[in-house]
PDB file of N, CA and C in Angstrom:
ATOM      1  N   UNK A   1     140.443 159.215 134.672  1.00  0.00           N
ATOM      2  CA  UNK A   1     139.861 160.457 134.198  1.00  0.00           C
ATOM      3  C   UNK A   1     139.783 161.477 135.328  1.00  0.00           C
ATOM      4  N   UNK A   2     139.493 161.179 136.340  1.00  0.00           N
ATOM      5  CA  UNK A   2     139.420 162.149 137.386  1.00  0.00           C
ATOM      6  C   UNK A   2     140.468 162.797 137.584  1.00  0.00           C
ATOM      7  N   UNK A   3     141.761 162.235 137.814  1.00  0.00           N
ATOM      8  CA  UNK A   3     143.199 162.446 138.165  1.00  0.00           C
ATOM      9  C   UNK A   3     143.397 163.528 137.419  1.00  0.00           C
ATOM     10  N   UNK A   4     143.329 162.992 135.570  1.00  0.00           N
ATOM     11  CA  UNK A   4     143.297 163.787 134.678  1.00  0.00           C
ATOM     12  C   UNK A   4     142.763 165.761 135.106  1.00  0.00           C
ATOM     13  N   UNK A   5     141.631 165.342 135.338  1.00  0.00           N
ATOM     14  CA  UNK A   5     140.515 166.613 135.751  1.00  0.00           C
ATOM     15  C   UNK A   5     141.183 167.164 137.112  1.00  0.00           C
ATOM     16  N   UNK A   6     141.493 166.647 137.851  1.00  0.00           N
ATOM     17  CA  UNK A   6     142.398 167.434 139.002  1.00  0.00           C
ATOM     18  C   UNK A   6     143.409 167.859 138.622  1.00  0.00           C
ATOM     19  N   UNK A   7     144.475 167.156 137.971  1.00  0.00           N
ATOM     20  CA  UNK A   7     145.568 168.120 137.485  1.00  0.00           C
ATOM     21  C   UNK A   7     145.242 169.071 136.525  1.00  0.00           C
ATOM     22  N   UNK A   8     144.056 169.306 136.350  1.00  0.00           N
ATOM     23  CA  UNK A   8     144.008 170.442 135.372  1.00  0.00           C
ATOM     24  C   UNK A   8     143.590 171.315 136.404  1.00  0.00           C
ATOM     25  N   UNK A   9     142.659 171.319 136.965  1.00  0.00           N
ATOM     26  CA  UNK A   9     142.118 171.390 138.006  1.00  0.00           C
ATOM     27  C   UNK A   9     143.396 172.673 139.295  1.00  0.00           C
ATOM     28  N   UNK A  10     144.413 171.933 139.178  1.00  0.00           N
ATOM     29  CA  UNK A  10     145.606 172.573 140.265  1.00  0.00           C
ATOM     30  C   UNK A  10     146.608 173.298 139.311  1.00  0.00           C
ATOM     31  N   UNK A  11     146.084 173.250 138.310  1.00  0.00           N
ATOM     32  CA  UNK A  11     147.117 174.270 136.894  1.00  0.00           C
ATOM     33  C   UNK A  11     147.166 175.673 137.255  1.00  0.00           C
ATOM     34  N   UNK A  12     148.169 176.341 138.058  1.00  0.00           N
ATOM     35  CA  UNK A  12     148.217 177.165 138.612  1.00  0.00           C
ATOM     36  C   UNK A  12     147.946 178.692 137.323  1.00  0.00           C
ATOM     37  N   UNK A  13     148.384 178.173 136.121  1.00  0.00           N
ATOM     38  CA  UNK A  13     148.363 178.600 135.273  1.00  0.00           C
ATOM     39  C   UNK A  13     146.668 178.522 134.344  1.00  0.00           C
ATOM     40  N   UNK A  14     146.390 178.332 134.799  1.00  0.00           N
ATOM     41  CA  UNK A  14     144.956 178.102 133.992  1.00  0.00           C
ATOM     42  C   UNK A  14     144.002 179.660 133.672  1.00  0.00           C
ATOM     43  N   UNK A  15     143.568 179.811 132.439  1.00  0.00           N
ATOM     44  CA  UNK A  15     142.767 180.840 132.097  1.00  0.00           C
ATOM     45  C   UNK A  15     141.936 181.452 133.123  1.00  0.00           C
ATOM     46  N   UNK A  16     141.822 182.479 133.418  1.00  0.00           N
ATOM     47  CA  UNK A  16     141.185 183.687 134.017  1.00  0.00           C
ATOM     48  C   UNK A  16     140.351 184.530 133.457  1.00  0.00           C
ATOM     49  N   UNK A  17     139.227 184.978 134.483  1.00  0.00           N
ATOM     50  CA  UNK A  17     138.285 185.408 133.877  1.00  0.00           C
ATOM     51  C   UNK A  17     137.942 186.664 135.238  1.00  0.00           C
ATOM     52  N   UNK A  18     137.264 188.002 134.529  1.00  0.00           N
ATOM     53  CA  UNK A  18     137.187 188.686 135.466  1.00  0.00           C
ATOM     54  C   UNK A  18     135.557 188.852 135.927  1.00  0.00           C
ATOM     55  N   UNK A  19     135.660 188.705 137.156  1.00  0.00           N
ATOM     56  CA  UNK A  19     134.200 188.675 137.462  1.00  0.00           C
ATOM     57  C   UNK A  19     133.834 190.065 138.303  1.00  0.00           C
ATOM     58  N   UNK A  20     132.696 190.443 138.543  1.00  0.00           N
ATOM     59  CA  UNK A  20     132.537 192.178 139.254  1.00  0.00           C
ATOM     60  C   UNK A  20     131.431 191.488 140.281  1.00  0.00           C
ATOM     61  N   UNK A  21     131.406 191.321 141.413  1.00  0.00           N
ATOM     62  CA  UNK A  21     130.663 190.816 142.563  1.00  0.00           C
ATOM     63  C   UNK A  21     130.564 192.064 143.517  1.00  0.00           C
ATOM     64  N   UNK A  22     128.711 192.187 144.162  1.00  0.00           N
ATOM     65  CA  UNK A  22     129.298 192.848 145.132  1.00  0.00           C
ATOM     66  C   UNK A  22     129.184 192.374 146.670  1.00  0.00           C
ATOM     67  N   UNK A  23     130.050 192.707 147.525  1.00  0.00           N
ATOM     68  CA  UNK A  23     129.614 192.313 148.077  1.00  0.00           C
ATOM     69  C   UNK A  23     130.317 193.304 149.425  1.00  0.00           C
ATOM     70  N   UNK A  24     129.467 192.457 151.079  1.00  0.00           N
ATOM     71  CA  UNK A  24     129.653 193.664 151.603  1.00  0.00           C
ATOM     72  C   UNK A  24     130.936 194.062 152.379  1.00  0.00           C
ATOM     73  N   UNK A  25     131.174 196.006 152.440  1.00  0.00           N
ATOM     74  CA  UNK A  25     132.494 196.003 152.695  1.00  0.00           C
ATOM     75  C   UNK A  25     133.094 195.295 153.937  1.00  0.00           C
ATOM     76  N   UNK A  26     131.985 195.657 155.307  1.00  0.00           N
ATOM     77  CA  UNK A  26     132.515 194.185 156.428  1.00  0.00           C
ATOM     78  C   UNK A  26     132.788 192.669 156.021  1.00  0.00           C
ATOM     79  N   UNK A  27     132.291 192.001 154.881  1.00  0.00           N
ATOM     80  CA  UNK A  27     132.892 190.936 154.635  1.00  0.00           C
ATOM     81  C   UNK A  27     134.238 190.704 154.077  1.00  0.00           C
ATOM     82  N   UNK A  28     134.690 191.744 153.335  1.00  0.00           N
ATOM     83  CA  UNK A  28     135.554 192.279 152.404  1.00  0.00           C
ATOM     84  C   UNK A  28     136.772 192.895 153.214  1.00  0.00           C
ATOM     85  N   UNK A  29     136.743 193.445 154.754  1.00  0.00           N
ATOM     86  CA  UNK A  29     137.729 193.822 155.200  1.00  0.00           C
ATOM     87  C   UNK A  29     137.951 192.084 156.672  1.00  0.00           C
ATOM     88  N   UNK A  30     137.144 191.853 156.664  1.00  0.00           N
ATOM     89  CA  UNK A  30     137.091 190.145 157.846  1.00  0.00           C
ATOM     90  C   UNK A  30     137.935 189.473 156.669  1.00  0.00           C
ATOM     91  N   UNK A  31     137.711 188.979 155.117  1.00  0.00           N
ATOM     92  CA  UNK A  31     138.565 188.008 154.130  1.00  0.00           C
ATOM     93  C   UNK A  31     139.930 188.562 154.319  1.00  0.00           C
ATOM     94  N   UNK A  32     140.138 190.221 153.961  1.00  0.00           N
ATOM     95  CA  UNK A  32     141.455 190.645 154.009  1.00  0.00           C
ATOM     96  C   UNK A  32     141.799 190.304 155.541  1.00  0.00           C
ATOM     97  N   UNK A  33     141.553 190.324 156.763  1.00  0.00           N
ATOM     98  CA  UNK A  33     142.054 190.246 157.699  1.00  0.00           C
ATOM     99  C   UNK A  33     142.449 188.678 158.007  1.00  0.00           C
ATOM    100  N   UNK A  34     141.740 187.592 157.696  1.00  0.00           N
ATOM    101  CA  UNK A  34     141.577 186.194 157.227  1.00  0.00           C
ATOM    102  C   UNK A  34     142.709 185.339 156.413  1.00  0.00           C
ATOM    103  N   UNK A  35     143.069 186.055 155.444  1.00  0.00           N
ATOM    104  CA  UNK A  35     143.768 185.543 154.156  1.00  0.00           C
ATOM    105  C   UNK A  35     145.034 185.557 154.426  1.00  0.00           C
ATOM    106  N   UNK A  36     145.586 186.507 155.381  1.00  0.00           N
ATOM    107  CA  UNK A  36     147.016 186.152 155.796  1.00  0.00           C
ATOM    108  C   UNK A  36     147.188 185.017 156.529  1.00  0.00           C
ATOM    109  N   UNK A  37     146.297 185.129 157.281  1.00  0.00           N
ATOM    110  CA  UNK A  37     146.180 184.163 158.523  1.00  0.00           C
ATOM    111  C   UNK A  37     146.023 182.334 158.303  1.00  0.00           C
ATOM    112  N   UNK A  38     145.517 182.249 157.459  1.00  0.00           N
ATOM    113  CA  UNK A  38     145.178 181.161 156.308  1.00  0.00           C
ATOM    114  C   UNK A  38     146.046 180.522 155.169  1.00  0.00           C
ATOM    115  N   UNK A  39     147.335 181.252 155.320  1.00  0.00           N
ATOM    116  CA  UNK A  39     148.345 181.669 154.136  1.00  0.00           C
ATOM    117  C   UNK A  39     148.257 181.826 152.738  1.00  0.00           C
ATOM    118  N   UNK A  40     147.208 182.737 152.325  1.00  0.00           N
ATOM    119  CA  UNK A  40     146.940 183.268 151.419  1.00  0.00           C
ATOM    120  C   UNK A  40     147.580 184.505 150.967  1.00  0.00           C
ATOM    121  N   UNK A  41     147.665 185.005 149.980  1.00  0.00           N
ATOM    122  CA  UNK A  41     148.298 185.905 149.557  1.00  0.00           C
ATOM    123  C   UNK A  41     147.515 187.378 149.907  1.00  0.00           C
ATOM    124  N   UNK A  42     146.128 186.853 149.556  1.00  0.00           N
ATOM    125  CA  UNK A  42     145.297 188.666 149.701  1.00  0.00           C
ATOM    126  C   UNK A  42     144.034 188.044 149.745  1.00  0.00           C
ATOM    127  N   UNK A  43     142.636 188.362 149.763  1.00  0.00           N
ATOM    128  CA  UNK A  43     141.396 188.438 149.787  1.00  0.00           C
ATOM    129  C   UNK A  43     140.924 187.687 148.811  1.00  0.00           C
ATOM    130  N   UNK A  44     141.457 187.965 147.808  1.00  0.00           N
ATOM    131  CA  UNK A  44     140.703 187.059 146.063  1.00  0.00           C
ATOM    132  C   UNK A  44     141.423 185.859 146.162  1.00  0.00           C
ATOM    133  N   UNK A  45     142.540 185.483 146.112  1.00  0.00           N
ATOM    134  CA  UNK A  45     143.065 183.883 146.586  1.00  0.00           C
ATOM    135  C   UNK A  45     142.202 182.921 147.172  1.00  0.00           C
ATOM    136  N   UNK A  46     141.286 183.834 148.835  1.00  0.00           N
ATOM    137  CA  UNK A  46     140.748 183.416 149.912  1.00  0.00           C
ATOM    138  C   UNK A  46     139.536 183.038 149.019  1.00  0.00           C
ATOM    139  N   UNK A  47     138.780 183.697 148.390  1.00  0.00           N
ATOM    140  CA  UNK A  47     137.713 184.209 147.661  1.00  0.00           C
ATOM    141  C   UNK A  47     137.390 183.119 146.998  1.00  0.00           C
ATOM    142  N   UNK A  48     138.585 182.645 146.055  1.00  0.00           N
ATOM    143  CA  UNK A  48     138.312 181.549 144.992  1.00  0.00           C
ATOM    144  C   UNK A  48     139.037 180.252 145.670  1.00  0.00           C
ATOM    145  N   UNK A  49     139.918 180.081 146.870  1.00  0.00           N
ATOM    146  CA  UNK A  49     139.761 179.157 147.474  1.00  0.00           C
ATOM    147  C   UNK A  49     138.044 178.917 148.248  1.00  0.00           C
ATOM    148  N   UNK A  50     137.545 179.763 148.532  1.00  0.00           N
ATOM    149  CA  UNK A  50     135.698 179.036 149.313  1.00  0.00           C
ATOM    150  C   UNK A  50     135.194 179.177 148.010  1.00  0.00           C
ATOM    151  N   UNK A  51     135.133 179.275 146.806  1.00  0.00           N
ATOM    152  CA  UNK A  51     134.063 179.175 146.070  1.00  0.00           C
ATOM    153  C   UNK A  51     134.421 177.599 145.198  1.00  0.00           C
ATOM    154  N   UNK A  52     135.721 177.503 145.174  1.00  0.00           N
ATOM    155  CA  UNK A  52     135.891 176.200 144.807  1.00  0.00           C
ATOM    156  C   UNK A  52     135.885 174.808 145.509  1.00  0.00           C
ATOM    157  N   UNK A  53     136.171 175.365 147.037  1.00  0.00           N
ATOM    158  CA  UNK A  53     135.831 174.680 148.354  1.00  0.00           C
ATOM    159  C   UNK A  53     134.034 174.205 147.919  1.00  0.00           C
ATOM    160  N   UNK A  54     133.282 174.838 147.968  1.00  0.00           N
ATOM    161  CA  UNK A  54     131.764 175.003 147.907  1.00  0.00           C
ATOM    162  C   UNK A  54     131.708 174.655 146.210  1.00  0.00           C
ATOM    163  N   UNK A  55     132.123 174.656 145.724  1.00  0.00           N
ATOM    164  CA  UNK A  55     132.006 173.832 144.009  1.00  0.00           C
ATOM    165  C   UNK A  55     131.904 172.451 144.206  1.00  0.00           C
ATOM    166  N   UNK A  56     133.147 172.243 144.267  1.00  0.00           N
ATOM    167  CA  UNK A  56     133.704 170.579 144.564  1.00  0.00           C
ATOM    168  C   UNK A  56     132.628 169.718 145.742  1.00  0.00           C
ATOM    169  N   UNK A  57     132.109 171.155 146.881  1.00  0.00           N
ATOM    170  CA  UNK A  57     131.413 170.083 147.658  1.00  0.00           C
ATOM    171  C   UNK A  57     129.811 169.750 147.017  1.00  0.00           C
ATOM    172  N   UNK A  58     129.779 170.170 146.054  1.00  0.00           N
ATOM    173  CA  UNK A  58     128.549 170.275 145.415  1.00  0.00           C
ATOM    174  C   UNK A  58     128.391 169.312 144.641  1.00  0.00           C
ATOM    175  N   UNK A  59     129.735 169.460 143.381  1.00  0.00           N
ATOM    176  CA  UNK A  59     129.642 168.487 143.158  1.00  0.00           C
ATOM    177  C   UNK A  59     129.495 167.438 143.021  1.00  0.00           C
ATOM    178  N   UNK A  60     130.614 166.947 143.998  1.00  0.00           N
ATOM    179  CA  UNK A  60     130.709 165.402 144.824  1.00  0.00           C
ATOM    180  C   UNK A  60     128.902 165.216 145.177  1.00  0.00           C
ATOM    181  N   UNK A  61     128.394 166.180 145.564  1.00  0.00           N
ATOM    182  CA  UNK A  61     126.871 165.695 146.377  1.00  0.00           C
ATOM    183  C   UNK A  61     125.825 164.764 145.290  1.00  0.00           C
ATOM    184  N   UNK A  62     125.993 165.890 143.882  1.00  0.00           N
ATOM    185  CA  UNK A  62     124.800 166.114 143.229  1.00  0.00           C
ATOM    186  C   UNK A  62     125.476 164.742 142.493  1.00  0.00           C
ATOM    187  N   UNK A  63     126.820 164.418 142.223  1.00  0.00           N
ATOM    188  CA  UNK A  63     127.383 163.117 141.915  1.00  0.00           C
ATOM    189  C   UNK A  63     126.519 162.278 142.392  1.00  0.00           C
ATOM    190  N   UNK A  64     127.292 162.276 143.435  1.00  0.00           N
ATOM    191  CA  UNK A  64     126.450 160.893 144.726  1.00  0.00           C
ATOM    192  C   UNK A  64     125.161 160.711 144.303  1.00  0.00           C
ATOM    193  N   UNK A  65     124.661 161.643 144.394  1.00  0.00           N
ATOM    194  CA  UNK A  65     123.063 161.885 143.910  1.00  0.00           C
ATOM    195  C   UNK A  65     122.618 160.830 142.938  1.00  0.00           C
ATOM    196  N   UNK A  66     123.257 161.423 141.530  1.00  0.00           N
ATOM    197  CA  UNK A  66     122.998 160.242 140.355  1.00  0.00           C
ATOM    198  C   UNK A  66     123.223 158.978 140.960  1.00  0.00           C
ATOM    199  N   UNK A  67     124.346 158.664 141.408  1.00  0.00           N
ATOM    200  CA  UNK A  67     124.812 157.185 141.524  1.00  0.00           C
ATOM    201  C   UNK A  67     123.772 156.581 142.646  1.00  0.00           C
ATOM    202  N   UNK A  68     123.134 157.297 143.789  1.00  0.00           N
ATOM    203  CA  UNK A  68     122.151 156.653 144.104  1.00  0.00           C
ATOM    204  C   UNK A  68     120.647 156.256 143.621  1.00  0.00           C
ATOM    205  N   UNK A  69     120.577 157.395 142.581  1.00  0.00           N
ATOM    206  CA  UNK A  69     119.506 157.103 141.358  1.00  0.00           C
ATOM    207  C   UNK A  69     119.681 155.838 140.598  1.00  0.00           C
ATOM    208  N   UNK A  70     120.652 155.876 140.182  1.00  0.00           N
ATOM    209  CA  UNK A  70     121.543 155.035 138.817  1.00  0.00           C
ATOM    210  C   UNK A  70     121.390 153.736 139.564  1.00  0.00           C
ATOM    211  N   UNK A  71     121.375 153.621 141.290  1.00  0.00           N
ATOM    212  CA  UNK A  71     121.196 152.312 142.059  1.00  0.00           C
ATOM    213  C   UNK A  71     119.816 151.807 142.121  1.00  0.00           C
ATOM    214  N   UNK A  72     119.223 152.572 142.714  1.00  0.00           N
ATOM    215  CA  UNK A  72     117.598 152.592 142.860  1.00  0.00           C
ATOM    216  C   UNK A  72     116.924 152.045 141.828  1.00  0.00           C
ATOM    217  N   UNK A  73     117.749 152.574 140.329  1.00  0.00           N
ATOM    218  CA  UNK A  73     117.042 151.820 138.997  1.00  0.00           C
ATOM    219  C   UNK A  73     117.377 150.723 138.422  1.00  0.00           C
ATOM    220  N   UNK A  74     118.681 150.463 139.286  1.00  0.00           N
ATOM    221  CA  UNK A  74     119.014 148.859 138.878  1.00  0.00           C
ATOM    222  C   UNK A  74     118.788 148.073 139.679  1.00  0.00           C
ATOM    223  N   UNK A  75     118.203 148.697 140.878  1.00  0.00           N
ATOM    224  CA  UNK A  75     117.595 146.967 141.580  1.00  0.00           C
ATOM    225  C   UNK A  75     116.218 147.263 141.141  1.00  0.00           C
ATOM    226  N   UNK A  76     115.377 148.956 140.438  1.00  0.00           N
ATOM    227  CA  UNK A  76     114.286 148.068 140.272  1.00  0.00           C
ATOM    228  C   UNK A  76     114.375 147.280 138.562  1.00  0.00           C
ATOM    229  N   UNK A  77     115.251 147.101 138.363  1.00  0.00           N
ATOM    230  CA  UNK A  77     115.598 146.317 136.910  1.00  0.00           C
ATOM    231  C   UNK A  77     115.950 145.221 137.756  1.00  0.00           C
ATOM    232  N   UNK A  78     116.076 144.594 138.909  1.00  0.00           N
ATOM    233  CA  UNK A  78     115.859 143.547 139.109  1.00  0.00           C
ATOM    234  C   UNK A  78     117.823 142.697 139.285  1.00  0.00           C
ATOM    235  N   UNK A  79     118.232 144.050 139.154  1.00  0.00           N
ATOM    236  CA  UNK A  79     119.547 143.999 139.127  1.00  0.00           C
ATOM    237  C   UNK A  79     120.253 143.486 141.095  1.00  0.00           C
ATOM    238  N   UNK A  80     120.687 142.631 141.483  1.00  0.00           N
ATOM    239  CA  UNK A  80     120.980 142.251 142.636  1.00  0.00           C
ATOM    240  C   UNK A  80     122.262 143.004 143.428  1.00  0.00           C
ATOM    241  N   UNK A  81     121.686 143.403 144.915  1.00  0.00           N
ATOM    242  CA  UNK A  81     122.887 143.751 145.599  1.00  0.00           C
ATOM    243  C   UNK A  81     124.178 143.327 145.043  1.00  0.00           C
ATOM    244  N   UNK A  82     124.516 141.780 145.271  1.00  0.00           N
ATOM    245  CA  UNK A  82     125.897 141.759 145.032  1.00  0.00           C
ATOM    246  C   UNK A  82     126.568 142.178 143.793  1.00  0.00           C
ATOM    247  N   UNK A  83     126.125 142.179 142.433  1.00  0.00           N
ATOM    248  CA  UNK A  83     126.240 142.616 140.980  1.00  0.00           C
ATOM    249  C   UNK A  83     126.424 144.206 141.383  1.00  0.00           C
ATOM    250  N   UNK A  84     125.356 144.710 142.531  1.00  0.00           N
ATOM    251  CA  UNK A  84     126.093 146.166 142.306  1.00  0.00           C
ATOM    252  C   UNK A  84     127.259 146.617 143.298  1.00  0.00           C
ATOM    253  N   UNK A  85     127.461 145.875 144.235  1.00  0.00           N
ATOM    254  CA  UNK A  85     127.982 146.308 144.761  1.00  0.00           C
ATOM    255  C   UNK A  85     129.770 145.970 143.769  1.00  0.00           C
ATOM    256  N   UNK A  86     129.565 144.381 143.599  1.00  0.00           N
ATOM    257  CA  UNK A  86     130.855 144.491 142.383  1.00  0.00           C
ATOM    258  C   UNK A  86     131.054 145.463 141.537  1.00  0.00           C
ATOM    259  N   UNK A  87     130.170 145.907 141.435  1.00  0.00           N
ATOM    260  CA  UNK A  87     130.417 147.072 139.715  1.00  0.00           C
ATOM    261  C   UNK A  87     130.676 148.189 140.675  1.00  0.00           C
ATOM    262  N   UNK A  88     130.126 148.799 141.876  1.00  0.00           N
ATOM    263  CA  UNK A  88     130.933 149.893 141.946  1.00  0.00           C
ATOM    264  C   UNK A  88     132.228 149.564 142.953  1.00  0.00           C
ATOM    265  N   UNK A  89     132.712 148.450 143.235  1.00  0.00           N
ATOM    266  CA  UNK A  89     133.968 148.113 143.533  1.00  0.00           C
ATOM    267  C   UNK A  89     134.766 148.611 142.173  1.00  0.00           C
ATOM    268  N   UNK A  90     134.361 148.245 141.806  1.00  0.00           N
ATOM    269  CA  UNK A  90     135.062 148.324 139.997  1.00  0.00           C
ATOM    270  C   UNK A  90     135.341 149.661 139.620  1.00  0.00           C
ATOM    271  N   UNK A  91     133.966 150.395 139.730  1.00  0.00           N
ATOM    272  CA  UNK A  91     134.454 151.103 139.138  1.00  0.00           C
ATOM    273  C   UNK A  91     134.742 152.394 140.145  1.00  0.00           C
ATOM    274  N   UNK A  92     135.166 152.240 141.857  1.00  0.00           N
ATOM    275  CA  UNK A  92     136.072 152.735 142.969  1.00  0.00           C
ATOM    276  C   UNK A  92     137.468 152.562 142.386  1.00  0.00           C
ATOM    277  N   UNK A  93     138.079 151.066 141.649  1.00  0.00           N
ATOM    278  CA  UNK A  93     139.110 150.750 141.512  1.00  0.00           C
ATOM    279  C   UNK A  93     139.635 151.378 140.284  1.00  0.00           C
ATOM    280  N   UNK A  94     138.819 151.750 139.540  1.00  0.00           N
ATOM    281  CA  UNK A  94     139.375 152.351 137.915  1.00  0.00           C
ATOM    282  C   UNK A  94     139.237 154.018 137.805  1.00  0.00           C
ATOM    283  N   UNK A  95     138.352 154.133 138.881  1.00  0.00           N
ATOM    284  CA  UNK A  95     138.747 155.311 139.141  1.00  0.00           C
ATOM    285  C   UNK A  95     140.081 156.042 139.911  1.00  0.00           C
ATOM    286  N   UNK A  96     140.382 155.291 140.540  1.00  0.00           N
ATOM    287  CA  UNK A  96     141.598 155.471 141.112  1.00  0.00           C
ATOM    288  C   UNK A  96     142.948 154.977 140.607  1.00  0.00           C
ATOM    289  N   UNK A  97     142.659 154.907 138.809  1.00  0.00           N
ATOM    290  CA  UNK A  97     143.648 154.354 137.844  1.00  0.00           C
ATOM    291  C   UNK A  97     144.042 152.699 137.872  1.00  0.00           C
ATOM    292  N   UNK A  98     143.460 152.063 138.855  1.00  0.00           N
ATOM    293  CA  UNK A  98     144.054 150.788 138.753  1.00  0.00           C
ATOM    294  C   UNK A  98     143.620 149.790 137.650  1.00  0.00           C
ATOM    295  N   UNK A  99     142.634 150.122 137.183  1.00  0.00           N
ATOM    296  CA  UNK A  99     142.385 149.108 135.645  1.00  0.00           C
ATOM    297  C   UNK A  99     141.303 150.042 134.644  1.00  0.00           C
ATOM    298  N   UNK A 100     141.107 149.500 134.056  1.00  0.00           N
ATOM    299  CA  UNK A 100     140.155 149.691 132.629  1.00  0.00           C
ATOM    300  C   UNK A 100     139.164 148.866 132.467  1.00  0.00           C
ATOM    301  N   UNK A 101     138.104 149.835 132.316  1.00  0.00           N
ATOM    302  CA  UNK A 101     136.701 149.069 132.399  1.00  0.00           C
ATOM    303  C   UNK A 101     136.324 149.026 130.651  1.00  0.00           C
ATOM    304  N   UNK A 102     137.165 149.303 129.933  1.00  0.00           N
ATOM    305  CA  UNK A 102     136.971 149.547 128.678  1.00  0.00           C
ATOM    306  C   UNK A 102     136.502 148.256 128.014  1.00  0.00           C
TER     307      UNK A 102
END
């Protein structure tokens, strides 16, 4: 599923949306000066490369997050280190397409 979500994810083609931000013109002429340099095309490329940079790292966090919750409540269910640490072997390995936990 993830794989899935990344290649959609890198769909160069994917729906667009226009957004009106302001922000300030010294930041706005430092991105344009930046974005070549970076091999970007122009300023908004740069723009929605750091905001998706800063998405994804969020993500991943607030992820982690649950799954250390989701841990915390299964050992206090009495659930044992090694049982979890198998299950998220498992499910490291099916995430990375190699089997089905189905």
């Amino acid at each position: 599923m993830k794989a899935e979500f990344l290649k959609k994810r890198l769909d160069k083609n994917r729906p667009m949306t226009t957004v009106t931000i302001r922000i300030p013109e010294d930041v706005i002429e430092d991105l344009k000066r930046v974005a070549p340099l970076l091999g970007f095309s122009g300023y908004q490329p740069l723009v929605r490369a750091y905001i998706g940079q800063g998405l994804r790292a969020d993500i991943e966090r607030l992820e982690g997050d649950t799954v250390s919750i989701l841990i915390a409540s299964l050992k206090r269910h009495g659930v044992s280190d090694e049982i979890i640490r198998e299950a998220l072997s498992e499910a490291a390995t099916a995430s990375n397409g190699s089997i089905s936990l189905s």
